[in-house]
N, C-alpha and C. Protein backbone atom coordinates (compact mmCIF):
# COMPACT_ATOMS: atom_id res chain seq x y z
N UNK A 1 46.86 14.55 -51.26
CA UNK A 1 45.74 13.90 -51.92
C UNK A 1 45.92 12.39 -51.79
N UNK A 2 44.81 11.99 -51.44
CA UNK A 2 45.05 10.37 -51.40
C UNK A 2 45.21 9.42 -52.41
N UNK A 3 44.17 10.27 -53.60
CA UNK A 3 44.24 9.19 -54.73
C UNK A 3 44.32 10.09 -55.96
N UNK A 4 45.02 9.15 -56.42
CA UNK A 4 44.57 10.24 -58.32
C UNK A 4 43.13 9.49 -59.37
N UNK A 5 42.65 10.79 -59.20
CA UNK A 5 41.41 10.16 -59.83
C UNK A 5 41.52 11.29 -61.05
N UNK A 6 41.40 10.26 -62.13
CA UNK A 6 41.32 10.75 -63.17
C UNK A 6 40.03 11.26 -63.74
N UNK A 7 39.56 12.16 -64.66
CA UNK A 7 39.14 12.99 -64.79
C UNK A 7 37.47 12.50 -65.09
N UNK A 8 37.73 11.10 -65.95
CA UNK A 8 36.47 10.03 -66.30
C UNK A 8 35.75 9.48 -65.01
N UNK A 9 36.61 9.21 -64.26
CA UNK A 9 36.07 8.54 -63.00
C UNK A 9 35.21 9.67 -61.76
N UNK A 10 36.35 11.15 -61.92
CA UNK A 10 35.75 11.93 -61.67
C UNK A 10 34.13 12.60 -62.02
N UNK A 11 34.02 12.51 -63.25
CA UNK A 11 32.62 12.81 -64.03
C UNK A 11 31.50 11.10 -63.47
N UNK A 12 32.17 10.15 -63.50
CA UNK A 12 31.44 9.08 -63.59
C UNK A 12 30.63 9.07 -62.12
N UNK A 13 31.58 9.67 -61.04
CA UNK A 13 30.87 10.19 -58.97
C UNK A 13 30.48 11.08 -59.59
N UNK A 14 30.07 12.07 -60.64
CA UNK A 14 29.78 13.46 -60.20
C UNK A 14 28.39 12.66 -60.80
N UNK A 15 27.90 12.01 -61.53
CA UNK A 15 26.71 11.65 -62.34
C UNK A 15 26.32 10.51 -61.77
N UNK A 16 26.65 9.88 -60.50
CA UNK A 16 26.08 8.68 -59.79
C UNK A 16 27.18 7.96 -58.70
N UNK A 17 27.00 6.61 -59.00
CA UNK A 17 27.73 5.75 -58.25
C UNK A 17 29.07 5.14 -58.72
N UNK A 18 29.69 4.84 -58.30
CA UNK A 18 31.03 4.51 -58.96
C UNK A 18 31.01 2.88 -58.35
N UNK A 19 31.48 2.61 -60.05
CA UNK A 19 31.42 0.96 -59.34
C UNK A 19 32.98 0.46 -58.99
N UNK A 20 32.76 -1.03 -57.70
CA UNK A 20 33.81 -1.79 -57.52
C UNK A 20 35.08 -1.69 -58.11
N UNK A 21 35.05 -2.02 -59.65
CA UNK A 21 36.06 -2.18 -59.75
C UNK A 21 36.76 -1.20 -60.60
N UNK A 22 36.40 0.05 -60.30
CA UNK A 22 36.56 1.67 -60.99
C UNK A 22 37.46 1.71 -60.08
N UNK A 23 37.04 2.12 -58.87
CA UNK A 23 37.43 2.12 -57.40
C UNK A 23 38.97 1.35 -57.41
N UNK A 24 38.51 0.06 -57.48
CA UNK A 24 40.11 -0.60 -57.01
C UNK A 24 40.61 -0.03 -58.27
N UNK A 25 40.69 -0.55 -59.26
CA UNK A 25 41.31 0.45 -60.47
C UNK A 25 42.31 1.97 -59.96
N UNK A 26 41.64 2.24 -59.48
CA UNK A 26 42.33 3.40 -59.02
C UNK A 26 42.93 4.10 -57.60
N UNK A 27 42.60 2.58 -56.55
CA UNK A 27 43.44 2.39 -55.34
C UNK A 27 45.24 1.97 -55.70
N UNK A 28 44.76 0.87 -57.05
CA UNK A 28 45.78 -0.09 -57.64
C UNK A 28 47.11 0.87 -57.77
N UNK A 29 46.33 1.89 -58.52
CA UNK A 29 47.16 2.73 -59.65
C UNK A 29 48.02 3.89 -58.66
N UNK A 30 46.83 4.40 -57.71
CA UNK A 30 47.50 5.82 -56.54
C UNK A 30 48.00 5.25 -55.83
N UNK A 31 48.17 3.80 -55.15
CA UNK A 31 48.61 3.57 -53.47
C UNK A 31 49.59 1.83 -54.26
N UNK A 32 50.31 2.22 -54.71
CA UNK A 32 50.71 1.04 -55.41
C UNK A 32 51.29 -0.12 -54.38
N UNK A 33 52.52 0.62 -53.20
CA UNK A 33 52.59 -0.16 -52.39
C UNK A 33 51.77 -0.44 -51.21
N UNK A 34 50.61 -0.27 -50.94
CA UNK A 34 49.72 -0.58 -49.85
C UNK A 34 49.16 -1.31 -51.01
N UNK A 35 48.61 -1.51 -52.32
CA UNK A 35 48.45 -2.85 -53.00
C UNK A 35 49.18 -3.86 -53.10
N UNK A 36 50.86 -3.76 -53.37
CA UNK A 36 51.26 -4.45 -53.08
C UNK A 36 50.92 -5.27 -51.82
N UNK A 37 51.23 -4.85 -50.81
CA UNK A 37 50.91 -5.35 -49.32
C UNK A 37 50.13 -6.06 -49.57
N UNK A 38 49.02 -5.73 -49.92
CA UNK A 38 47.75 -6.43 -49.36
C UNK A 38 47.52 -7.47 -50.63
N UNK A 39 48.04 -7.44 -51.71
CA UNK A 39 47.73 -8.51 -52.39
C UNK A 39 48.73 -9.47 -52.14
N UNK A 40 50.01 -9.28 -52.02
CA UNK A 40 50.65 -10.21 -51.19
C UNK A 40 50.51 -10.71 -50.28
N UNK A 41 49.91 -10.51 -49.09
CA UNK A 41 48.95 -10.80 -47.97
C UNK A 41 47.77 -11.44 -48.14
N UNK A 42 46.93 -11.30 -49.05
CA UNK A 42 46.08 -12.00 -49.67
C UNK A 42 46.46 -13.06 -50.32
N UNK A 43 47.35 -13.22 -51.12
CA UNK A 43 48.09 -14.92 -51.91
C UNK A 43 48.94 -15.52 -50.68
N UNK A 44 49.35 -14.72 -49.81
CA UNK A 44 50.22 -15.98 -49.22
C UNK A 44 48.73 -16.42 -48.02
N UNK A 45 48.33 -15.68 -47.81
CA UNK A 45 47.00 -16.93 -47.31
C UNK A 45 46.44 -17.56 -47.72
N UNK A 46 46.30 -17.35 -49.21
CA UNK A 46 45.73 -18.22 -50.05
C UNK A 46 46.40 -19.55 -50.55
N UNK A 47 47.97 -19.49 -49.82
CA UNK A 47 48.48 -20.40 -50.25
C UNK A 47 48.94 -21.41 -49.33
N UNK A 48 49.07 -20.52 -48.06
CA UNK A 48 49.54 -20.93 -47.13
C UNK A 48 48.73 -21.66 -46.15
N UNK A 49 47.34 -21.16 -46.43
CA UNK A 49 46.15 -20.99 -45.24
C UNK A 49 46.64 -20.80 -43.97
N UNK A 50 45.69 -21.34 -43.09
CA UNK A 50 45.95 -20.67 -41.90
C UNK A 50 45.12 -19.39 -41.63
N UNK A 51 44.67 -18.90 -40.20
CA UNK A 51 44.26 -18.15 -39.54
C UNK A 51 44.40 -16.34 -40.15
N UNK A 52 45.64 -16.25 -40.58
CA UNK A 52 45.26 -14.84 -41.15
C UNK A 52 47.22 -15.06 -41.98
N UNK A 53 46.92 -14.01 -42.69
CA UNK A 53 48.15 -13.51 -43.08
C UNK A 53 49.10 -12.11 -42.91
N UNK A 54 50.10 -11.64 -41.97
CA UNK A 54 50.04 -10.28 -41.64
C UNK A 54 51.79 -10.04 -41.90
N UNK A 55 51.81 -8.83 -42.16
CA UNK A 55 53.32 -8.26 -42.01
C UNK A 55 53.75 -7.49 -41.50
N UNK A 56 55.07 -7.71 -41.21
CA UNK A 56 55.99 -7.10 -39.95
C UNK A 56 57.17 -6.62 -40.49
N UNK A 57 57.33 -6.02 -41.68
CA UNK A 57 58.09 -5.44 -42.24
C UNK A 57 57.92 -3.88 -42.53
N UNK A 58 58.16 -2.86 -41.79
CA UNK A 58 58.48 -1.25 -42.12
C UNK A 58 58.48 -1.22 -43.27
N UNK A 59 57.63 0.16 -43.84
CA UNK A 59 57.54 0.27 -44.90
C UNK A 59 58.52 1.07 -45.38
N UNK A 60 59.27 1.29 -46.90
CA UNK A 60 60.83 1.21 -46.92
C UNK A 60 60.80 3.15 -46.57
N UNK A 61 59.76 3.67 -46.91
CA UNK A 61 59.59 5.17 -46.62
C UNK A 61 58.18 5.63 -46.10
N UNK A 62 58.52 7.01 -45.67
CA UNK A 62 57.21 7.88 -45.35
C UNK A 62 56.19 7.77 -46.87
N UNK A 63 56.46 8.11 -47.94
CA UNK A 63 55.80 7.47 -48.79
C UNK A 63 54.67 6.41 -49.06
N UNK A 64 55.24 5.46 -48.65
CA UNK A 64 55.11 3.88 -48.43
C UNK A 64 54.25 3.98 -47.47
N UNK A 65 54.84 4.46 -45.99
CA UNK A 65 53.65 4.45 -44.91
C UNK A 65 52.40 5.04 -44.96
N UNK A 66 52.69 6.09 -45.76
CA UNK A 66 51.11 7.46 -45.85
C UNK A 66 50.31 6.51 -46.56
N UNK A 67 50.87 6.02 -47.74
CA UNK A 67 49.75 4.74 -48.45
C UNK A 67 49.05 3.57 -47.46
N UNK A 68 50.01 3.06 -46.78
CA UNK A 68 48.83 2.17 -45.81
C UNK A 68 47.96 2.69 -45.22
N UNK A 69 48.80 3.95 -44.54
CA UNK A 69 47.88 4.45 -43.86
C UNK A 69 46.41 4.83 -44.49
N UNK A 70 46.72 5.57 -45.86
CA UNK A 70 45.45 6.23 -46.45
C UNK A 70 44.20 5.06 -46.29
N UNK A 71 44.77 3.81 -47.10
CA UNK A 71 44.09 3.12 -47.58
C UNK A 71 43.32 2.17 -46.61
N UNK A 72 43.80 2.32 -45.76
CA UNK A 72 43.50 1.47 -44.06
C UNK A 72 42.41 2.37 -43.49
N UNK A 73 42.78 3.60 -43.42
CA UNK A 73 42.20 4.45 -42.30
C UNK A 73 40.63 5.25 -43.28
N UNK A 74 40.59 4.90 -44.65
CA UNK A 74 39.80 5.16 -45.23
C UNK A 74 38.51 3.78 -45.33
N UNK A 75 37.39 4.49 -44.78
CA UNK A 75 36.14 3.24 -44.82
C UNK A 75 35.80 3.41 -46.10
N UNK A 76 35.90 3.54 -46.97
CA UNK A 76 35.64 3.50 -48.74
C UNK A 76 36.38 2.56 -49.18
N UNK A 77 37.69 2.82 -48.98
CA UNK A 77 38.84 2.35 -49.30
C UNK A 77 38.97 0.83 -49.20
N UNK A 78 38.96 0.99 -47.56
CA UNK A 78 39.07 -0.23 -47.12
C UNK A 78 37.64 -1.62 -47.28
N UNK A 79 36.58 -1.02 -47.58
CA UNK A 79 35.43 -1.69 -47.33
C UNK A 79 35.69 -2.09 -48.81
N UNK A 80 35.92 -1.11 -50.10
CA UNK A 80 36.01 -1.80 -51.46
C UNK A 80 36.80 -2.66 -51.38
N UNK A 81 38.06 -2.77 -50.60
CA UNK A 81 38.88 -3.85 -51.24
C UNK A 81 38.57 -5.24 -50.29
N UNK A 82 38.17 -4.63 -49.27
CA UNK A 82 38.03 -5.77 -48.43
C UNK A 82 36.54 -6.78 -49.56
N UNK A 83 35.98 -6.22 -49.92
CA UNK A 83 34.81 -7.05 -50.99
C UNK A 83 35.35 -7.91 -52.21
N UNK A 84 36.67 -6.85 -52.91
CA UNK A 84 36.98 -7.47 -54.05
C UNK A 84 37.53 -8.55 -53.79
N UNK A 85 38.56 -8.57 -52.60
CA UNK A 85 39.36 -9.86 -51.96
C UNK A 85 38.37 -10.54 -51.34
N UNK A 86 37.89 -10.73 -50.82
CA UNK A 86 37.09 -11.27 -50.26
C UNK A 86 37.32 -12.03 -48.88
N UNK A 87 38.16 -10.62 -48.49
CA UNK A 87 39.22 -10.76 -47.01
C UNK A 87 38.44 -9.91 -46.11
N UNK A 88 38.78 -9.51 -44.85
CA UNK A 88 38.55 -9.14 -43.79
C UNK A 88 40.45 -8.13 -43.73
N UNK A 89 40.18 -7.18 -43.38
CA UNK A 89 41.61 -6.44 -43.54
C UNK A 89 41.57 -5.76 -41.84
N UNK A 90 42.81 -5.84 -40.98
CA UNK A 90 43.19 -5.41 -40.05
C UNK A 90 44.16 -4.80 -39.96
N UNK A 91 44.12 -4.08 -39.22
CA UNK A 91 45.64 -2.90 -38.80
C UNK A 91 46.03 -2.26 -38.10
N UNK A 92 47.23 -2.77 -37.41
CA UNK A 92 48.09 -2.07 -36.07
C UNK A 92 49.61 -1.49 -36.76
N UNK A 93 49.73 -0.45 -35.66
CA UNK A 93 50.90 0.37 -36.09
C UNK A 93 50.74 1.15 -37.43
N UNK A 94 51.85 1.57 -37.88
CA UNK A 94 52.38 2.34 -39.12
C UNK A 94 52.26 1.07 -40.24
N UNK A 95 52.38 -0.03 -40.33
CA UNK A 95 53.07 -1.37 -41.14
C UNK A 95 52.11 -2.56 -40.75
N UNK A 96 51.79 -3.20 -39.84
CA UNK A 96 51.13 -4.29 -39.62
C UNK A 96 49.92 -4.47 -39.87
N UNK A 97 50.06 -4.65 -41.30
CA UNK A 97 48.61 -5.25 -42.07
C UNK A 97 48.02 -6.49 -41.89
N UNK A 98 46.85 -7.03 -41.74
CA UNK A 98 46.53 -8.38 -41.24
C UNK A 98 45.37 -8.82 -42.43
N UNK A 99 45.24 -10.11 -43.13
CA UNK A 99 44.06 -9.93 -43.75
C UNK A 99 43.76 -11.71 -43.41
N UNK A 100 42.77 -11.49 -43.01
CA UNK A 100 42.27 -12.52 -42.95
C UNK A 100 40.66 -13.15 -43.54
N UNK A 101 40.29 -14.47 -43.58
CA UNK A 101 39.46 -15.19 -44.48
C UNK A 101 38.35 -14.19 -44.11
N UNK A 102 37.27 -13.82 -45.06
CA UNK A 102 35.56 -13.20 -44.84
C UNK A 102 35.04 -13.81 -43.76
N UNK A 103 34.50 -13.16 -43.09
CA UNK A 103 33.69 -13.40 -42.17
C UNK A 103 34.65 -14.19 -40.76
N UNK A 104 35.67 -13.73 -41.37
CA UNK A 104 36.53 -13.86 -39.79
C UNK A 104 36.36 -13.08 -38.46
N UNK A 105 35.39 -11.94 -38.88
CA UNK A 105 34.68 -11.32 -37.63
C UNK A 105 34.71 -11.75 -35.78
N UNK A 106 34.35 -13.28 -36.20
CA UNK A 106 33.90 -14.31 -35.29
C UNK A 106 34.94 -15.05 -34.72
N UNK A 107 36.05 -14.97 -35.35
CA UNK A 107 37.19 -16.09 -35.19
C UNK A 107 38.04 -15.35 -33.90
N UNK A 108 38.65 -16.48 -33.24
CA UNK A 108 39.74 -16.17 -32.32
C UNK A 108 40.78 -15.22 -32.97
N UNK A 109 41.27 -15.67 -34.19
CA UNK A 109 42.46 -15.09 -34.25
C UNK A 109 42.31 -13.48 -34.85
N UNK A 110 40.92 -13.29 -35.26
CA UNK A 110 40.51 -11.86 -35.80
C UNK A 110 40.63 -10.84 -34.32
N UNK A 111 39.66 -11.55 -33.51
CA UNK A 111 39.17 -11.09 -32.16
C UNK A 111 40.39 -10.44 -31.46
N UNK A 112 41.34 -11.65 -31.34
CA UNK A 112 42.87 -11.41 -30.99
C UNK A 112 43.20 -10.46 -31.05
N UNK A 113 43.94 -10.15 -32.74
CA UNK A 113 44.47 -9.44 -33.19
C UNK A 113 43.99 -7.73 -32.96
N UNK A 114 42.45 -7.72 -32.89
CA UNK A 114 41.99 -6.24 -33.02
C UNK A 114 41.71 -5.52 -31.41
N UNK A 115 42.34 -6.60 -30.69
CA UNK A 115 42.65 -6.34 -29.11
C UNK A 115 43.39 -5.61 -28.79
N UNK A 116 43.07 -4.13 -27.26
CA UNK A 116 44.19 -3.57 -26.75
C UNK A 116 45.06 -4.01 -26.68
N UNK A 117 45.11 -5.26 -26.17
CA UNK A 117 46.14 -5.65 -25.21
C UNK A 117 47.02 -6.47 -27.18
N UNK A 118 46.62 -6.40 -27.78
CA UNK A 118 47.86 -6.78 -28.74
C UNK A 118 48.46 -5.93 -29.75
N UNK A 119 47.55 -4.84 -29.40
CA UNK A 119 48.23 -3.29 -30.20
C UNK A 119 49.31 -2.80 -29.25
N UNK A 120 49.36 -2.96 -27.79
CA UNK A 120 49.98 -3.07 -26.83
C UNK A 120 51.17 -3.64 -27.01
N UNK A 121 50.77 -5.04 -27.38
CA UNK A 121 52.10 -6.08 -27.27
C UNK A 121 53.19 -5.82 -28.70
N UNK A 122 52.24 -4.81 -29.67
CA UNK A 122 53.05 -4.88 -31.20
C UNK A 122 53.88 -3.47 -30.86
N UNK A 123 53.86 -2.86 -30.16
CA UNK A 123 54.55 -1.56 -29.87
C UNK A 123 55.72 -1.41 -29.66
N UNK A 124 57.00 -0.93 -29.54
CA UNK A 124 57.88 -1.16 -29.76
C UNK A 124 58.55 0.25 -29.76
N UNK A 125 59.87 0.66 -29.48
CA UNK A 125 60.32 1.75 -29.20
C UNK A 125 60.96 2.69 -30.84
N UNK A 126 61.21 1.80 -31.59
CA UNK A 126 61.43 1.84 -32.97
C UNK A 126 60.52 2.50 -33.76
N UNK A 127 59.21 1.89 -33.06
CA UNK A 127 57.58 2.07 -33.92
C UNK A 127 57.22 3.25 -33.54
N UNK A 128 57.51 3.87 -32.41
CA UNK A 128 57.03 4.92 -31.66
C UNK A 128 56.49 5.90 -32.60
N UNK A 129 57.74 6.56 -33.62
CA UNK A 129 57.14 7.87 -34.29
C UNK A 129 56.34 6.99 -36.49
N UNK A 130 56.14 5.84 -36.02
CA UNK A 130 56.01 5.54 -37.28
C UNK A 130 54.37 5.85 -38.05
């Protein structure tokens, strides 16, 4: 299961729409370290600026990885948080999260990054089964 949705939130989709910040509420709570990630990724661009913010650190378990993964590979997921941040979110490999400024769509370094040829270049013999 990807997320734990509690039983209120459950009734609240069964009777309509579920808002924003129900949603992250409960990305926060089920996928704790793929929040981590990405809100850390989100402040150090915010602090750092610059073109995007991304990490290259393995996640410490299979655990750890299934959460990026969920939360990445899910267009719900990913489209809510990408709104609340008000980031643009990218992702290569098992681990290499990228988030960069809204509407970075357009930018070199978005364009870059979501290129064959640099999912290519992030590959690695280590990464293989990750």
């Amino acid at each position: 299961m990807s997320l734990d949705v509690s039983p209120e939130l459950l009734e609240t989709a069964q009777r309509g729409e579920v808002d924003d910040a129900a949603f992250v509420a409960c990305i926060r709570d089920s996928l704790p370290y793929a929040w981590e990630m990405i809100t850390g990724l989100v402040a150090r661009l915010q602090v750092d600026g610059g073109d995007f913010a991304d990490n290259h650190t393995p996640p410490p378990d299979e655990q750890a990885r299934g959460q990026l993964l969920r939360v990445l590979a899910s267009d719900a997921m990913r489209a809510t948080l990408e709104r609340h941040f008000g980031m643009k979110l990218a992702f290569q490999n098992c681990h290499r999260v990228a988030v960069f400024p809204a509407g970075a769509d357009d930018s070199e370094a978005y364009r870059t990054f979501v290129t064959a040829r640099d999912q290519i270049l992030n590959q690695s013999p280590e990464l293989r089964d990750c």
